[in-house]
N, C-alpha and C. Protein backbone atom coordinates (compact mmCIF):
# COMPACT_ATOMS: atom_id res chain seq x y z
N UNK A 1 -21.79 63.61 19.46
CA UNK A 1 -22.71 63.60 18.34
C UNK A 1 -23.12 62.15 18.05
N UNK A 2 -24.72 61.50 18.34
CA UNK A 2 -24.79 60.53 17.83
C UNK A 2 -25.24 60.30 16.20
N UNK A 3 -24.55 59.39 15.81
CA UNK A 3 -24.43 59.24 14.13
C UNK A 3 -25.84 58.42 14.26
N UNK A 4 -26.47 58.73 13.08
CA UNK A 4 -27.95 57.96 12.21
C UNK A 4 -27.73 57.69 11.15
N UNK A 5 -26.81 57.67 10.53
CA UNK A 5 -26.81 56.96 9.11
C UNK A 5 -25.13 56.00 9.30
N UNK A 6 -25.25 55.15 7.87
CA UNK A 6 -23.93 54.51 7.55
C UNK A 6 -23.38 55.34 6.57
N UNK A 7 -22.42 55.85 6.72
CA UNK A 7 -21.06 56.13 5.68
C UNK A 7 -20.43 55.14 5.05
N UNK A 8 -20.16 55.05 3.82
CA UNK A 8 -18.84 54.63 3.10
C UNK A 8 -17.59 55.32 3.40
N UNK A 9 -16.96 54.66 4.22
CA UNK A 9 -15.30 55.44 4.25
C UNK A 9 -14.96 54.80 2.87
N UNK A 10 -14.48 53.58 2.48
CA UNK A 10 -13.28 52.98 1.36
C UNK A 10 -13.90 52.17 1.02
N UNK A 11 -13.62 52.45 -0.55
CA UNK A 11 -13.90 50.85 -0.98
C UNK A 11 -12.67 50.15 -1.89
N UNK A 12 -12.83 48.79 -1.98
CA UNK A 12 -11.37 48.96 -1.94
C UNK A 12 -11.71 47.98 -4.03
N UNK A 13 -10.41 48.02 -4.18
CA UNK A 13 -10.23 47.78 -5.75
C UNK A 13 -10.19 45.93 -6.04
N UNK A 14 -11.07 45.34 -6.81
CA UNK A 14 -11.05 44.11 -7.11
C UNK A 14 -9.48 43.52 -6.91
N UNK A 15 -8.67 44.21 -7.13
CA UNK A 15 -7.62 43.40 -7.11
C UNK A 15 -7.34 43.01 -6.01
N UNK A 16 -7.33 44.11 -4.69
CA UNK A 16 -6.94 44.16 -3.59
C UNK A 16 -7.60 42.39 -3.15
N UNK A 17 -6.40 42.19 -2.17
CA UNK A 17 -6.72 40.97 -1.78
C UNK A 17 -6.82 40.68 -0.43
N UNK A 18 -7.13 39.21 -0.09
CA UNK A 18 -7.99 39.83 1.78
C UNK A 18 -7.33 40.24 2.51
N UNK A 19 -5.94 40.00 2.45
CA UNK A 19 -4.80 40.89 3.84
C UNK A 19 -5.03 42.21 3.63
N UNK A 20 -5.24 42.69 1.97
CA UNK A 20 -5.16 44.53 2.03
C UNK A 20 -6.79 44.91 2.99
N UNK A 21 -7.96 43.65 2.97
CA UNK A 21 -8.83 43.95 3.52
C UNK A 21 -8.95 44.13 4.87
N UNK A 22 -7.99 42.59 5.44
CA UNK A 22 -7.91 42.58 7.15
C UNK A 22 -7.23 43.86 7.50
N UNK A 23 -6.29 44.29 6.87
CA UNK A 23 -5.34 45.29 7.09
C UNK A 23 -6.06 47.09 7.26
N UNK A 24 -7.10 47.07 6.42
CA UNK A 24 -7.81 48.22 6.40
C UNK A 24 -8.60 48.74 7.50
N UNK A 25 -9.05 46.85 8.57
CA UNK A 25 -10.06 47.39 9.26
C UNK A 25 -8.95 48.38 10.77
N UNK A 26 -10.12 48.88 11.21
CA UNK A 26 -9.31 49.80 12.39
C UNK A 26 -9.06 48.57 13.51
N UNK A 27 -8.34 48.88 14.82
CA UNK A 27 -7.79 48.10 15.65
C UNK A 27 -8.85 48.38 16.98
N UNK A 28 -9.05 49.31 16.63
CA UNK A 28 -9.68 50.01 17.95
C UNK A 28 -11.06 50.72 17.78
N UNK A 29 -12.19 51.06 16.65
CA UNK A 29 -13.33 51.00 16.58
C UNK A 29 -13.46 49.83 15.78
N UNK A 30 -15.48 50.25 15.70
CA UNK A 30 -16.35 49.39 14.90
C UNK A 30 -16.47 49.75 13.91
N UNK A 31 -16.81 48.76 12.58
CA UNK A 31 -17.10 49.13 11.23
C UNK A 31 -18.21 48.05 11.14
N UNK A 32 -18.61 48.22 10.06
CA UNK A 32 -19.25 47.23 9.33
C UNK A 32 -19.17 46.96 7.86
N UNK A 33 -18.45 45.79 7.06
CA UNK A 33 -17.53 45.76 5.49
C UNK A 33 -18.88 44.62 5.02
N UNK A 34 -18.48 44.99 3.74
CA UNK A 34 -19.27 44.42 2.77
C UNK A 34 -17.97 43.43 1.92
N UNK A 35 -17.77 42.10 1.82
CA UNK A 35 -16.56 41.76 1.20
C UNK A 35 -17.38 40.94 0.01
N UNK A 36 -16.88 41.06 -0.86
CA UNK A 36 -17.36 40.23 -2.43
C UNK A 36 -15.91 39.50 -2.83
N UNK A 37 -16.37 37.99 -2.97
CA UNK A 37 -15.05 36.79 -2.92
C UNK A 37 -15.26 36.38 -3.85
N UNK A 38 -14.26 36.51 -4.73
CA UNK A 38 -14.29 35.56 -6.04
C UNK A 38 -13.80 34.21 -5.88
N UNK A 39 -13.76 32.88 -6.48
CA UNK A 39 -13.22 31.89 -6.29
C UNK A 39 -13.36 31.08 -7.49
N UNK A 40 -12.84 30.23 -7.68
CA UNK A 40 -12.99 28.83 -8.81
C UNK A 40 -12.52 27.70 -7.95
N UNK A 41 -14.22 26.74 -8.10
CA UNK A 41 -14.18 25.49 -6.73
C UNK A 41 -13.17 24.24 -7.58
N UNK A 42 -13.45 23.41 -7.28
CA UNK A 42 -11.88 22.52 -7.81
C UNK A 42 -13.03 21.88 -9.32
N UNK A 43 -13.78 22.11 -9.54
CA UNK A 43 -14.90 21.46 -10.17
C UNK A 43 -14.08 23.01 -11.60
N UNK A 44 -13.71 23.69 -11.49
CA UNK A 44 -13.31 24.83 -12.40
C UNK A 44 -14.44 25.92 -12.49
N UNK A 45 -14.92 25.92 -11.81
CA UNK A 45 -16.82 27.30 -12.02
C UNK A 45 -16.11 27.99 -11.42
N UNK A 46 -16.65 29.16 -11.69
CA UNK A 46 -16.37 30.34 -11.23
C UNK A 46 -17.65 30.65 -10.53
N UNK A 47 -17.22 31.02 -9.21
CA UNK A 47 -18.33 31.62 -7.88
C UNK A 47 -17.74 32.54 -7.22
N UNK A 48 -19.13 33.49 -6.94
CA UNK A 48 -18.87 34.87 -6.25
C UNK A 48 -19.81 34.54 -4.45
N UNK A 49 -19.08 35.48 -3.79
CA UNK A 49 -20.00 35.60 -2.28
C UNK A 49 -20.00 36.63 -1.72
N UNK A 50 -20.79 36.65 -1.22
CA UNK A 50 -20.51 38.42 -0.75
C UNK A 50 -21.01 38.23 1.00
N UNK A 51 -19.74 38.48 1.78
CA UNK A 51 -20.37 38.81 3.39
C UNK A 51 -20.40 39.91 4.00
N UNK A 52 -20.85 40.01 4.70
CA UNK A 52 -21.79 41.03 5.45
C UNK A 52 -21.02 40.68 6.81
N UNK A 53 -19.95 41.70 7.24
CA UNK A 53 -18.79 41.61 8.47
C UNK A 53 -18.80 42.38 9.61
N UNK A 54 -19.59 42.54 10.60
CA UNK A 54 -19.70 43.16 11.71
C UNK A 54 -18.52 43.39 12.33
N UNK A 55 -17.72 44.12 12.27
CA UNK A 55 -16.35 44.19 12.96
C UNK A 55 -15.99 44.99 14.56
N UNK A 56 -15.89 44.30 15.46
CA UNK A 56 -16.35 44.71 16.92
C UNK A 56 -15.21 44.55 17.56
N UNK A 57 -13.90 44.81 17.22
CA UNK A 57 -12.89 44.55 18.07
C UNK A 57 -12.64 44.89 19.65
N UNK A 58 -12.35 43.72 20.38
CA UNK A 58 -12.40 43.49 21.85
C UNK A 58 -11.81 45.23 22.66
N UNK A 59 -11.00 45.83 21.81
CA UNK A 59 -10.44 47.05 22.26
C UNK A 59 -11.20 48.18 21.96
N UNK A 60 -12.31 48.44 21.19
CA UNK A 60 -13.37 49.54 21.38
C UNK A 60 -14.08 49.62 22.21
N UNK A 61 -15.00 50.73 22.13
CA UNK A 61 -15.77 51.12 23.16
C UNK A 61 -16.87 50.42 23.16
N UNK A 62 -17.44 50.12 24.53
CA UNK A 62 -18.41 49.18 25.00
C UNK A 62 -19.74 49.63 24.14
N UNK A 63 -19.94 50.88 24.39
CA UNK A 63 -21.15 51.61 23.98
C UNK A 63 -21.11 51.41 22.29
N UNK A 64 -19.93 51.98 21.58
CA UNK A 64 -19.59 51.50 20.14
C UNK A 64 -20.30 50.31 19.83
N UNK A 65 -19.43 49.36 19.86
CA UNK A 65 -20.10 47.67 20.08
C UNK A 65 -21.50 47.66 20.40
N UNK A 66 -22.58 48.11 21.17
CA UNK A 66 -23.70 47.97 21.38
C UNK A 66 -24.39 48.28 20.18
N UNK A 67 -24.46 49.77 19.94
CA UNK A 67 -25.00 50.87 18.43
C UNK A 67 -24.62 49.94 17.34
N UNK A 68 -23.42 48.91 16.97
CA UNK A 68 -23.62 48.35 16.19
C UNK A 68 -23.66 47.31 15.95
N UNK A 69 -24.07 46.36 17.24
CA UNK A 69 -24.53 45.39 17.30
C UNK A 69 -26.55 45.25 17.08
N UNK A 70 -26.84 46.82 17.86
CA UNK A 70 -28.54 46.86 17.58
C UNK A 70 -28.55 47.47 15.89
N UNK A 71 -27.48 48.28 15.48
CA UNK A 71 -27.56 48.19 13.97
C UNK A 71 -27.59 47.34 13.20
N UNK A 72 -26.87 46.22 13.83
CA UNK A 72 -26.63 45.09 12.87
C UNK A 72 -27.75 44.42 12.70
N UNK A 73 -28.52 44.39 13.47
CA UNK A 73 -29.72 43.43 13.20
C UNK A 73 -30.90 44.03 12.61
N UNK A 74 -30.74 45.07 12.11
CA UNK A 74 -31.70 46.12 11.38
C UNK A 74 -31.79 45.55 10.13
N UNK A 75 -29.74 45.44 9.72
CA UNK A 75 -29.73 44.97 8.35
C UNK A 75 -29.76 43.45 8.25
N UNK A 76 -30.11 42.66 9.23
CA UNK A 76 -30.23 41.39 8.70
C UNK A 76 -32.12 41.30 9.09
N UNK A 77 -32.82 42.27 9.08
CA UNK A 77 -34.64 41.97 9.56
C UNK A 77 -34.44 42.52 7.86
N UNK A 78 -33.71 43.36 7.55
CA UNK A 78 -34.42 43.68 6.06
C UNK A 78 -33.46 42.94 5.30
């Protein structure tokens, strides 16, 4: 079955912190995460970022990796 849309599997809870994030992704497919980073720079402000994480681990499928590598660039033209 080829998939045409993106799913939300998880989203995860402000508290959660980036190991509960690294930890979530799979070992063996592709995802694609949305991460929002809070921080305070040494200046004391408070700043947010949000990245956009193509996750392609060397142990999935070739074909996988392709579908969302030509996906990925869909969401960075819009």
């Amino acid at each position: 079955m080829e998939q045409k849309e993106i799913v939300v599997e998880k989203v995860g809870e402000p508290a959660n912190r980036c190991n509960d994030f690294t930890a979530s992704l799979p070992t063996d497919e592709c995802r694609y995460a949305v991460y929002d980073y809070d921080f305070v720079t040494e200046e004391n402000c408070q700043k947010s970022r949000i990245f956009f994480i193509a996750w392609s681990p060397d142990t999935s499928r070739v074909r996988s990796k392709m579908i969302y590598a030509s996906s990925k660039d869909r969401f960075k033209r819009n």
